[in-house]
C-alpha atoms as a PDB file:
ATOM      1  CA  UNK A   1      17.840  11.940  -5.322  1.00  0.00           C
ATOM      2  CA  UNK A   2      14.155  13.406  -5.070  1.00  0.00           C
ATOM      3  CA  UNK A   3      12.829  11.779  -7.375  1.00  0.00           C
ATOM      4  CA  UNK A   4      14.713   8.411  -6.094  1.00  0.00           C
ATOM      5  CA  UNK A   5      12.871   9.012  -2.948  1.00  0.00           C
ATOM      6  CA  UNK A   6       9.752   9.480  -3.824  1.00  0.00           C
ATOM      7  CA  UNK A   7       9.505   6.304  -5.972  1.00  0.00           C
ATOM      8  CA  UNK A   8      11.053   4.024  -2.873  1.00  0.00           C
ATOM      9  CA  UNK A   9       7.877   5.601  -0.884  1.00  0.00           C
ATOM     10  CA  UNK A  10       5.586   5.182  -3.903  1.00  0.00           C
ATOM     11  CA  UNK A  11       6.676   1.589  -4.177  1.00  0.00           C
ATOM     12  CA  UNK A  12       6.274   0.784  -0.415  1.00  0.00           C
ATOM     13  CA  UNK A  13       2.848   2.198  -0.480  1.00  0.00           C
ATOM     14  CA  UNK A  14       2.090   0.397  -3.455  1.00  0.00           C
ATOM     15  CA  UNK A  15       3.237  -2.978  -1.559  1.00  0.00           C
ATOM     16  CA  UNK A  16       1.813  -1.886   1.829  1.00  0.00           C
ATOM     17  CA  UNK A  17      -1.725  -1.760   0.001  1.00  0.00           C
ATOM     18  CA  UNK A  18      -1.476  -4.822  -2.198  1.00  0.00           C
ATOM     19  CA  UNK A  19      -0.723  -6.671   0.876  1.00  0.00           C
ATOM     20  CA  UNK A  20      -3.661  -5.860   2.324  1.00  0.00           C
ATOM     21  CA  UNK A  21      -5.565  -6.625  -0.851  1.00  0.00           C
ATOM     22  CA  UNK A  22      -4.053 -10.328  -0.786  1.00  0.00           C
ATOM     23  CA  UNK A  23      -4.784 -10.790   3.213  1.00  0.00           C
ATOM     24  CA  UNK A  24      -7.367 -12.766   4.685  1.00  0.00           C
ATOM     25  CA  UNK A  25      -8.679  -9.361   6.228  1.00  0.00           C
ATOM     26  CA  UNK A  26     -10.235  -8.085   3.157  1.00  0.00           C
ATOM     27  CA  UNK A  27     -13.606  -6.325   4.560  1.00  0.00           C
ATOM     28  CA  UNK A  28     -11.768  -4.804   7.319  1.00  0.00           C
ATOM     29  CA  UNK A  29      -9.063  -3.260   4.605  1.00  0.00           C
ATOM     30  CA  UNK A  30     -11.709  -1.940   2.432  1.00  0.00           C
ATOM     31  CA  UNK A  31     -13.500  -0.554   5.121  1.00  0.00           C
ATOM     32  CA  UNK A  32     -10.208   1.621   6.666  1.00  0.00           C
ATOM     33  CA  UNK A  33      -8.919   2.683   3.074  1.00  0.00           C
ATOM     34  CA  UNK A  34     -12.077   4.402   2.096  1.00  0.00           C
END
């Protein structure tokens, strides 16, 4: 169940960040993630 957990949340993040990749607000993104 862990485990099961843990790669839901992985996977979010994972979409959470790509979607910021593929928005218009690129600059902005880069800036806040570093």
């Amino acid at each position: 169940m862990g485990y099961f957990l843990f790669f839901l949340l992985a996977a979010l993040t994972v979409g959470a960040v790509l979607g910021m990749i593929i928005s218009k607000n690129q600059a902005y993104n880069a800036i806040f993630l570093i």
